[in-house]
PDB file of N, CA and C in Angstrom:
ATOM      1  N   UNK A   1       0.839  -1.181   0.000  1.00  0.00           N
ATOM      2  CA  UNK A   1       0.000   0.000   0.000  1.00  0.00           C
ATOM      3  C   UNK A   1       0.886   1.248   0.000  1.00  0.00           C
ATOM      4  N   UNK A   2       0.358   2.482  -0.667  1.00  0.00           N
ATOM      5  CA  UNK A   2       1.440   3.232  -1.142  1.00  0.00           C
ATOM      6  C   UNK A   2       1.403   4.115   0.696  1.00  0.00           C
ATOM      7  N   UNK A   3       2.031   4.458   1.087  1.00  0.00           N
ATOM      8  CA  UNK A   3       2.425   5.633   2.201  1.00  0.00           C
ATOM      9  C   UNK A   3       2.065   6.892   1.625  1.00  0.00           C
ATOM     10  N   UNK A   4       1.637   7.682   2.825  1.00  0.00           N
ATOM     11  CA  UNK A   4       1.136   9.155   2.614  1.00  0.00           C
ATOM     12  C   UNK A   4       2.442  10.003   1.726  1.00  0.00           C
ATOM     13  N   UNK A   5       3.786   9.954   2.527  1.00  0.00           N
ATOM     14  CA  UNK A   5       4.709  10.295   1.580  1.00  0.00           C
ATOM     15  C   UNK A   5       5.223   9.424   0.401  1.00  0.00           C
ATOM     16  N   UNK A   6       4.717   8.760  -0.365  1.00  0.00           N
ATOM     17  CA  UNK A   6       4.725   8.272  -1.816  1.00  0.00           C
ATOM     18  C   UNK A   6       3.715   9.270  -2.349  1.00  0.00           C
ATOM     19  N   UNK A   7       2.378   9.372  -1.773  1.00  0.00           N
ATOM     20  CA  UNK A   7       1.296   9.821  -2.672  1.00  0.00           C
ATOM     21  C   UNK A   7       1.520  11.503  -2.324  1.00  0.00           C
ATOM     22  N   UNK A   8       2.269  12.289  -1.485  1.00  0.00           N
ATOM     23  CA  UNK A   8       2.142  13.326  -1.716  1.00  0.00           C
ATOM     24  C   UNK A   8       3.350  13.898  -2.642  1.00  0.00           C
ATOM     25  N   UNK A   9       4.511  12.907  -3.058  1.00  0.00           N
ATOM     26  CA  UNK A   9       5.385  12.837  -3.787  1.00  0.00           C
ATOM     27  C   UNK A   9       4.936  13.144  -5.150  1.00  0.00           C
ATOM     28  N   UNK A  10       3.536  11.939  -5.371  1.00  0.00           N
ATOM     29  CA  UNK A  10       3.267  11.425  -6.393  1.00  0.00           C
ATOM     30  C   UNK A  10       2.629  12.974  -7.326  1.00  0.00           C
ATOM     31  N   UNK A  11       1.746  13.355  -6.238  1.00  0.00           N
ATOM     32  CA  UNK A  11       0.708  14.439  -6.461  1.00  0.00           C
ATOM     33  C   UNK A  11       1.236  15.915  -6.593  1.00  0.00           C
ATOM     34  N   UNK A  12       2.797  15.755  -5.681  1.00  0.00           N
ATOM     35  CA  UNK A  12       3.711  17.136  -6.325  1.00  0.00           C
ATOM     36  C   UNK A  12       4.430  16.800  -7.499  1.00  0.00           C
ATOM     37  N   UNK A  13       4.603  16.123  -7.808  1.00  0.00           N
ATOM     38  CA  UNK A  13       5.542  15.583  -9.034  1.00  0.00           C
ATOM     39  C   UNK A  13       4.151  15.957 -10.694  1.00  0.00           C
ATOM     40  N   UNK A  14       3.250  15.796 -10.295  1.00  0.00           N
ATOM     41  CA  UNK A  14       1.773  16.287 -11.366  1.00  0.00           C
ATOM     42  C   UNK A  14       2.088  17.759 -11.329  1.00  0.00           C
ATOM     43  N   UNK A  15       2.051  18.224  -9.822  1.00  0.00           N
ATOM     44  CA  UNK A  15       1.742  19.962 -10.259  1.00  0.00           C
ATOM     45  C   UNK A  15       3.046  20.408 -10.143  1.00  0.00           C
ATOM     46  N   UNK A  16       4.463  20.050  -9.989  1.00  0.00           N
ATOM     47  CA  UNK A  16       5.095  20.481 -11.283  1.00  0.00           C
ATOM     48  C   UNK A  16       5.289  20.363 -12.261  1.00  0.00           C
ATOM     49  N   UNK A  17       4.759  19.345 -12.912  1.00  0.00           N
ATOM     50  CA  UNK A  17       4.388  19.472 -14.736  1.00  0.00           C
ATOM     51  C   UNK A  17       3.456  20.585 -14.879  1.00  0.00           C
ATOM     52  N   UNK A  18       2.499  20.453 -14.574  1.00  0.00           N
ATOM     53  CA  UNK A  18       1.116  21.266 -14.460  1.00  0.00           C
ATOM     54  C   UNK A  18       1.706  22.782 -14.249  1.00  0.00           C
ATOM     55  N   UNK A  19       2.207  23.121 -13.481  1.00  0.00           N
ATOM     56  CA  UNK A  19       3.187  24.339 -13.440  1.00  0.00           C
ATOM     57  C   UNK A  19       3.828  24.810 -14.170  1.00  0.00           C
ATOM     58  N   UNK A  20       5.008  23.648 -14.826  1.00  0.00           N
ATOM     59  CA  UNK A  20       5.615  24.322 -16.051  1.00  0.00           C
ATOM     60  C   UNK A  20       4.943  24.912 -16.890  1.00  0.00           C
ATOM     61  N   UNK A  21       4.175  23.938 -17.359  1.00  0.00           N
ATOM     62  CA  UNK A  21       3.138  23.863 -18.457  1.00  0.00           C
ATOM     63  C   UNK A  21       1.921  25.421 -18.060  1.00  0.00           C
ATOM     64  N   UNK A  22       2.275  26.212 -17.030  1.00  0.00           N
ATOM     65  CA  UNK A  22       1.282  27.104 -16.416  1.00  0.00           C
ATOM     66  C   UNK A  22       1.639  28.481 -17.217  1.00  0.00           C
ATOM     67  N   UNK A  23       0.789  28.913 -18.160  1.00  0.00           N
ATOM     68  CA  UNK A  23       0.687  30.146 -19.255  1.00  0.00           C
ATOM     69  C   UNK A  23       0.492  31.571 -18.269  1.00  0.00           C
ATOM     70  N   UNK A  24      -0.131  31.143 -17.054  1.00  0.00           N
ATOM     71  CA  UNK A  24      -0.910  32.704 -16.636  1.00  0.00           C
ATOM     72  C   UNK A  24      -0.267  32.562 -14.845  1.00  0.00           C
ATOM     73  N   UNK A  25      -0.271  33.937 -14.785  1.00  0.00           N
ATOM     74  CA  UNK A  25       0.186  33.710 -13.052  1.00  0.00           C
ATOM     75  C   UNK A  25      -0.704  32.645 -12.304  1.00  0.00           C
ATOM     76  N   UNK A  26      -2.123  33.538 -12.570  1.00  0.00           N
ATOM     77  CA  UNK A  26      -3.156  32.429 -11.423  1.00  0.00           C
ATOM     78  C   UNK A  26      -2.956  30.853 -11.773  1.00  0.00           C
ATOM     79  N   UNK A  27      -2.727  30.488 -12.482  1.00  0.00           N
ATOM     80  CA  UNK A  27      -2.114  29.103 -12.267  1.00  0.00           C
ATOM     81  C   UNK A  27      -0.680  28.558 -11.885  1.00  0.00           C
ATOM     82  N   UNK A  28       0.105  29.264 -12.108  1.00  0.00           N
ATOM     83  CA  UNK A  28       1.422  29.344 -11.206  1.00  0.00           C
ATOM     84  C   UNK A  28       1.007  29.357  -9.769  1.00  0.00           C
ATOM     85  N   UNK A  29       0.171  30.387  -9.224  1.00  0.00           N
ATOM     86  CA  UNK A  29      -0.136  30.702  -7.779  1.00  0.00           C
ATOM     87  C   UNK A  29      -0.747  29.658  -7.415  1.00  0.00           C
ATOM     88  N   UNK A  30      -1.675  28.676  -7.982  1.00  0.00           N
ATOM     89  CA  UNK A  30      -2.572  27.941  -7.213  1.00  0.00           C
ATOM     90  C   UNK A  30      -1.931  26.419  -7.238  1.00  0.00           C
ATOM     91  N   UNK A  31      -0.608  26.198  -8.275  1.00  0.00           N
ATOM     92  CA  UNK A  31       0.102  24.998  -8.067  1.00  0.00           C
ATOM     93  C   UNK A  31       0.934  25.258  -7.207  1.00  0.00           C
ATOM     94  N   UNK A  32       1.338  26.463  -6.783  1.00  0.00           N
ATOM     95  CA  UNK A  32       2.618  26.525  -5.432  1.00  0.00           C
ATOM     96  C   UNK A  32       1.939  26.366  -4.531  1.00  0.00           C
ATOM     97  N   UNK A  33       0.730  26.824  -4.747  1.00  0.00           N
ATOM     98  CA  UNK A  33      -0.194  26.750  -2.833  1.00  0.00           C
ATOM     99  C   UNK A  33      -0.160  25.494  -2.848  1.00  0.00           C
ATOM    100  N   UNK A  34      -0.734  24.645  -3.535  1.00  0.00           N
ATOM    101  CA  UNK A  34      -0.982  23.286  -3.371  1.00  0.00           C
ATOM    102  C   UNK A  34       0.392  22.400  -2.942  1.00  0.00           C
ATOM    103  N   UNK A  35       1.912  22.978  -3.535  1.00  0.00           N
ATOM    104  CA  UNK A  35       2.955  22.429  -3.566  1.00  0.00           C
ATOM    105  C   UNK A  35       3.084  22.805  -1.912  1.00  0.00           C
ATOM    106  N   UNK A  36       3.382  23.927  -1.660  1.00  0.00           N
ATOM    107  CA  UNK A  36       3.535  24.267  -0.103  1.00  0.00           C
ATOM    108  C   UNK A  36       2.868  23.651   0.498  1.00  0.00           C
ATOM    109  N   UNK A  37       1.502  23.153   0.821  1.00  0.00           N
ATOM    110  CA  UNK A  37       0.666  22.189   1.538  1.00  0.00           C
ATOM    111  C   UNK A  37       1.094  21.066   1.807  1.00  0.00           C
ATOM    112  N   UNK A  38       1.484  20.583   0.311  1.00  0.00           N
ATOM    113  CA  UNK A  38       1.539  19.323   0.451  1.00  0.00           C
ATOM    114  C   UNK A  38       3.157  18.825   0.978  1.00  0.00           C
ATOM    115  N   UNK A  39       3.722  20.074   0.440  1.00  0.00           N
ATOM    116  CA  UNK A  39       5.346  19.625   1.699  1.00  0.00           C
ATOM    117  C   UNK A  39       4.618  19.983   3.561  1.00  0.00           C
ATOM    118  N   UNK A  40       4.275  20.651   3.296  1.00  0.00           N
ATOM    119  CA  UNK A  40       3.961  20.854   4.883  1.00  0.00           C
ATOM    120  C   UNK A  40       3.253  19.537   5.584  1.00  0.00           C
ATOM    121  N   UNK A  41       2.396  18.729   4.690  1.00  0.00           N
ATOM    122  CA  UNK A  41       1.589  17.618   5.481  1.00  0.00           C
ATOM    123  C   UNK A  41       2.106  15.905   4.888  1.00  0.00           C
ATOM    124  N   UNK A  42       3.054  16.100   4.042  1.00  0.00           N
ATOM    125  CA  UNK A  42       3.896  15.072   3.540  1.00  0.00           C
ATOM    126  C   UNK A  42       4.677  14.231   4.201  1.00  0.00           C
ATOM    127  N   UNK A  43       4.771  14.283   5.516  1.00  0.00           N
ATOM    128  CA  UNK A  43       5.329  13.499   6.858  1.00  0.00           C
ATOM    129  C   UNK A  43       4.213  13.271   7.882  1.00  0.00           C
ATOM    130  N   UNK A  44       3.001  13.772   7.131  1.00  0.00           N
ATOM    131  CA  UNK A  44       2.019  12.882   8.348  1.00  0.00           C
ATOM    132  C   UNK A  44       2.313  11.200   7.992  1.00  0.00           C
ATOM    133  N   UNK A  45       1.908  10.901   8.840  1.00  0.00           N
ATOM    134  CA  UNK A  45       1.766   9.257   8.898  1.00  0.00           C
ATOM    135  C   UNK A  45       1.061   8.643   8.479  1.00  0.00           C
ATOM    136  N   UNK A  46       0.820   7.497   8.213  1.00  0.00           N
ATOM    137  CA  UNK A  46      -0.455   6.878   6.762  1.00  0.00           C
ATOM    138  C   UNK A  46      -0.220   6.288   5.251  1.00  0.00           C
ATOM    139  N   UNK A  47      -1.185   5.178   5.372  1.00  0.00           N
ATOM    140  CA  UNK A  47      -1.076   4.957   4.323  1.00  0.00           C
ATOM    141  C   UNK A  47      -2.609   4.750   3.742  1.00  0.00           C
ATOM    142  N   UNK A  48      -2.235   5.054   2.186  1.00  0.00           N
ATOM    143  CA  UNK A  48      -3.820   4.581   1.501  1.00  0.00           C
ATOM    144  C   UNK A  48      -3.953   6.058   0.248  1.00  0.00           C
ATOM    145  N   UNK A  49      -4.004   5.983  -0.564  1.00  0.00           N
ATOM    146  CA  UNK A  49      -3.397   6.978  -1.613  1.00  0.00           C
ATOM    147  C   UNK A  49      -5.304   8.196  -1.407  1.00  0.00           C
ATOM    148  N   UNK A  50      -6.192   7.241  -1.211  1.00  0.00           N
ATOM    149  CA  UNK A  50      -7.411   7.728  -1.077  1.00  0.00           C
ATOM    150  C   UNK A  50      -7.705   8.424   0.310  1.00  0.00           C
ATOM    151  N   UNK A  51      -6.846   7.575   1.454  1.00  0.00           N
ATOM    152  CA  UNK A  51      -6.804   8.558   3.008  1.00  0.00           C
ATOM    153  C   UNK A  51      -6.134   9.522   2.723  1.00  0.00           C
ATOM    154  N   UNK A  52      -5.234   9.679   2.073  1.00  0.00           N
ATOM    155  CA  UNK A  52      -4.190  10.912   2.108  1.00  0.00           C
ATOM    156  C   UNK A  52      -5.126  11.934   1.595  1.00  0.00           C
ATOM    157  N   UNK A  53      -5.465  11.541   0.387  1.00  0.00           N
ATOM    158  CA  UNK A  53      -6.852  12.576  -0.084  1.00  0.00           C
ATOM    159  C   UNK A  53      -7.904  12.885   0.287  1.00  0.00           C
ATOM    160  N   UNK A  54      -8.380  12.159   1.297  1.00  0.00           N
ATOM    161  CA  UNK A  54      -9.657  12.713   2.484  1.00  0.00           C
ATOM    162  C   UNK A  54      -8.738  13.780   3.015  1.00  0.00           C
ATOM    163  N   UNK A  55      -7.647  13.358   3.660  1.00  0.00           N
ATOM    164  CA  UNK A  55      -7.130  14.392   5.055  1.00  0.00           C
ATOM    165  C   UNK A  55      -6.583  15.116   4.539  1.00  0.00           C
ATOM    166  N   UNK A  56      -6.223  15.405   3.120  1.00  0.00           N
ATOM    167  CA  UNK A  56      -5.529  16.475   2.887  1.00  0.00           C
ATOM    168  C   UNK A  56      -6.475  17.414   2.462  1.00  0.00           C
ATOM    169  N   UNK A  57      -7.706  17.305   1.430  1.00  0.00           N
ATOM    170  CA  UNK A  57      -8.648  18.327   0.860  1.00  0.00           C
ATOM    171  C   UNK A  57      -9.213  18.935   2.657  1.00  0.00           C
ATOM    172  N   UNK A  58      -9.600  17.843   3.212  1.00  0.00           N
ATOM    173  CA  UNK A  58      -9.804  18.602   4.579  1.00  0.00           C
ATOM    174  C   UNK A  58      -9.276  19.806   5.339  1.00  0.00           C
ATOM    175  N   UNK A  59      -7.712  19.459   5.121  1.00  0.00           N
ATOM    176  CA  UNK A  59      -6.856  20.348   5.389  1.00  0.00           C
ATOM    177  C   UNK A  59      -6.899  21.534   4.683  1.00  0.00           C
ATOM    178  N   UNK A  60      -6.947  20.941   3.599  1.00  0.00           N
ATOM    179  CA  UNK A  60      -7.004  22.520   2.468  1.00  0.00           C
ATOM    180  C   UNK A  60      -7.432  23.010   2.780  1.00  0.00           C
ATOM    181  N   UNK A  61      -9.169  22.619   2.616  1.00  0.00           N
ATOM    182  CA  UNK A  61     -10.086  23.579   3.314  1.00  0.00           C
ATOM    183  C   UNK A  61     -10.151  24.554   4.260  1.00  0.00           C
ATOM    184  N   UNK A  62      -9.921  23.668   5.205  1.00  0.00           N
ATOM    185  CA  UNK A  62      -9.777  24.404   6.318  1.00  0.00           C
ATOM    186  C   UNK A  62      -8.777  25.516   6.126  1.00  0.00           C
ATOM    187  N   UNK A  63      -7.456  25.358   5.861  1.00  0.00           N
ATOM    188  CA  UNK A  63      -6.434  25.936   5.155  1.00  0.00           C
ATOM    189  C   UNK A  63      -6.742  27.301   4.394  1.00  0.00           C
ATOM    190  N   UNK A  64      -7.574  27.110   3.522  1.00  0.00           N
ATOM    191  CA  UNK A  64      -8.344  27.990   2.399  1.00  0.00           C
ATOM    192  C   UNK A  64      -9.147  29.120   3.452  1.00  0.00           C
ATOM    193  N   UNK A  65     -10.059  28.257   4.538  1.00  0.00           N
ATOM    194  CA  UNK A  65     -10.831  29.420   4.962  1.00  0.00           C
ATOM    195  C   UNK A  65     -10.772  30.436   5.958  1.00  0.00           C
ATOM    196  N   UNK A  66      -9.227  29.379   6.662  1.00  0.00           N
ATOM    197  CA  UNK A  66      -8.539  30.428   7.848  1.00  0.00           C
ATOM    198  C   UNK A  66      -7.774  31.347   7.172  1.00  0.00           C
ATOM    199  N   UNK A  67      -7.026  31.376   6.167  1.00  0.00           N
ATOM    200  CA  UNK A  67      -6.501  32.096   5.048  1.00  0.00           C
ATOM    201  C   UNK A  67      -6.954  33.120   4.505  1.00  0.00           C
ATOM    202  N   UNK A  68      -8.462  33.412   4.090  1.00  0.00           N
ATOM    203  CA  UNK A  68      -8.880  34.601   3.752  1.00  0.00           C
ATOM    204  C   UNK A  68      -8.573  34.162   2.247  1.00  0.00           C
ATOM    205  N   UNK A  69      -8.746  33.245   1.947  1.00  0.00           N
ATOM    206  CA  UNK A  69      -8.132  32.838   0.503  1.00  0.00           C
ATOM    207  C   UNK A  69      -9.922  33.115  -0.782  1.00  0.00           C
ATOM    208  N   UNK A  70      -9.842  34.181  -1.222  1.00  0.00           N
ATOM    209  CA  UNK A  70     -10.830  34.251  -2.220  1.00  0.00           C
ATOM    210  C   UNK A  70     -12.211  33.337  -2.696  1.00  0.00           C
ATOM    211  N   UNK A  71     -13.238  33.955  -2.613  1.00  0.00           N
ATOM    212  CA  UNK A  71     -13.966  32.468  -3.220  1.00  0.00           C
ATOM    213  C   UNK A  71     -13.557  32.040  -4.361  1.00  0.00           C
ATOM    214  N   UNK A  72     -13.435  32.729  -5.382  1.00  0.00           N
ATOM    215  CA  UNK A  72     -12.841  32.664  -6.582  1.00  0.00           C
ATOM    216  C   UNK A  72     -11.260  31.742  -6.760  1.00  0.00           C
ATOM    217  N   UNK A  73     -10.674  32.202  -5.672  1.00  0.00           N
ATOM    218  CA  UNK A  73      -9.054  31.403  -5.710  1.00  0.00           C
ATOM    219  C   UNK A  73      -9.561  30.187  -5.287  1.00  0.00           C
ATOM    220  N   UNK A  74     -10.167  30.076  -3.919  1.00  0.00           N
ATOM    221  CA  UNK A  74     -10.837  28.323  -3.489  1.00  0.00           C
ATOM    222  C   UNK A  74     -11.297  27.577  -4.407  1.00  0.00           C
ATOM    223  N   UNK A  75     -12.059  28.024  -4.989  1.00  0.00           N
ATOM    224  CA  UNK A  75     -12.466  26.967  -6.318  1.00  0.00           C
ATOM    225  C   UNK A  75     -11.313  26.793  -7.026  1.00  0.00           C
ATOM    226  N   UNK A  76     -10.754  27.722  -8.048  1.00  0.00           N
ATOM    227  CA  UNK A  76      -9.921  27.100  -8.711  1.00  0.00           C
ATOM    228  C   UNK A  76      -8.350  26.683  -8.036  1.00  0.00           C
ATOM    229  N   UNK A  77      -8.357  26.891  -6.785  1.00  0.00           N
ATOM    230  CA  UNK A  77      -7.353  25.696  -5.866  1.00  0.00           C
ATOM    231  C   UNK A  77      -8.170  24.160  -5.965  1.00  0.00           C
ATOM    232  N   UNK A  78      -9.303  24.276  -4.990  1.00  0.00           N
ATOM    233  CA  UNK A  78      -9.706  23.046  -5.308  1.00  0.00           C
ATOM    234  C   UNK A  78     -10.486  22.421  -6.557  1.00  0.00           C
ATOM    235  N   UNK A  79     -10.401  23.423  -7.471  1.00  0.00           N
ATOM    236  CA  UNK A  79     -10.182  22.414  -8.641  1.00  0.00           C
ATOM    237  C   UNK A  79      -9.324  21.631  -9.166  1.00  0.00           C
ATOM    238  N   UNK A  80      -7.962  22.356  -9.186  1.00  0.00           N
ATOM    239  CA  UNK A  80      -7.097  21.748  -9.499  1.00  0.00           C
ATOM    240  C   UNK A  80      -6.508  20.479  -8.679  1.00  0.00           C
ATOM    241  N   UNK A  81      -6.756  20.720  -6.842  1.00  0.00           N
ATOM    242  CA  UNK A  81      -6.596  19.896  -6.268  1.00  0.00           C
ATOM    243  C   UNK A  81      -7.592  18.311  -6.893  1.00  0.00           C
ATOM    244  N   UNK A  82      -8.871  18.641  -7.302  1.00  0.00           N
ATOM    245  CA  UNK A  82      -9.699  17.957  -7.964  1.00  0.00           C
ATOM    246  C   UNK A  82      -8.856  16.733  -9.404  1.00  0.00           C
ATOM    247  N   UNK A  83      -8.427  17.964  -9.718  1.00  0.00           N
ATOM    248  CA  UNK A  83      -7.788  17.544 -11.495  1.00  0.00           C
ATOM    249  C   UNK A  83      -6.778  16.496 -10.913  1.00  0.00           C
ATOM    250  N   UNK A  84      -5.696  16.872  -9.942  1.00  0.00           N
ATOM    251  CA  UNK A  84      -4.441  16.271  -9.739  1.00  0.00           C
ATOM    252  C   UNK A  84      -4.948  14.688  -8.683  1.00  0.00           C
ATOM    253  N   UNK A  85      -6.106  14.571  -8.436  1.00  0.00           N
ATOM    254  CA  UNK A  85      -6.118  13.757  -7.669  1.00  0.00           C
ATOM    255  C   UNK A  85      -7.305  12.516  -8.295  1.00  0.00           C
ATOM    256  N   UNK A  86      -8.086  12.647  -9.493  1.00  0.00           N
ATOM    257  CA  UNK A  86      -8.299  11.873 -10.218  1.00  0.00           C
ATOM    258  C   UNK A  86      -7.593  10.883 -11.350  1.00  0.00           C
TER     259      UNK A  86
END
């Protein structure tokens, strides 16, 4: 079973492609947020590629709304969090 740090490896290793590949700032901005997160919670403990993705959008969230983070930026954060995790 993959470990939380395989799958948050897995899921930064997407949004820096996704990054390169990023034409406009607001998508630069919303793959670093996601990159910073996911180093920050990448040594929790766990395994299960689908737990990591419950507890992390959780986190986001929460993340997103103590933040003051835009309605407009929240969506297209967790969209992309969406895109990278299907």
């Amino acid at each position: 079973m993959i470990t939380f740090a395989e799958r948050s490896d897995a899921l930064s290793e997407q949004l820096r492609e996704l990054e390169h590949q990023a034409d406009d700032g607001d998508q630069l901005f919303y793959c670093a947020y996601l990159l910073g997160l996911l180093g920050l919670h990448s040594a929790i403990e766990g395994e299960g590629a689908e737990e990591f993705d419950a507890y992390f959008e959780t986190e986001l969230k929460a993340t997103l709304a103590a933040e003051g983070v835009t309605d407009k930026d929240q969506d297209a954060i967790l969209g992309l969090w969406k895109q990278v995790t299907q």
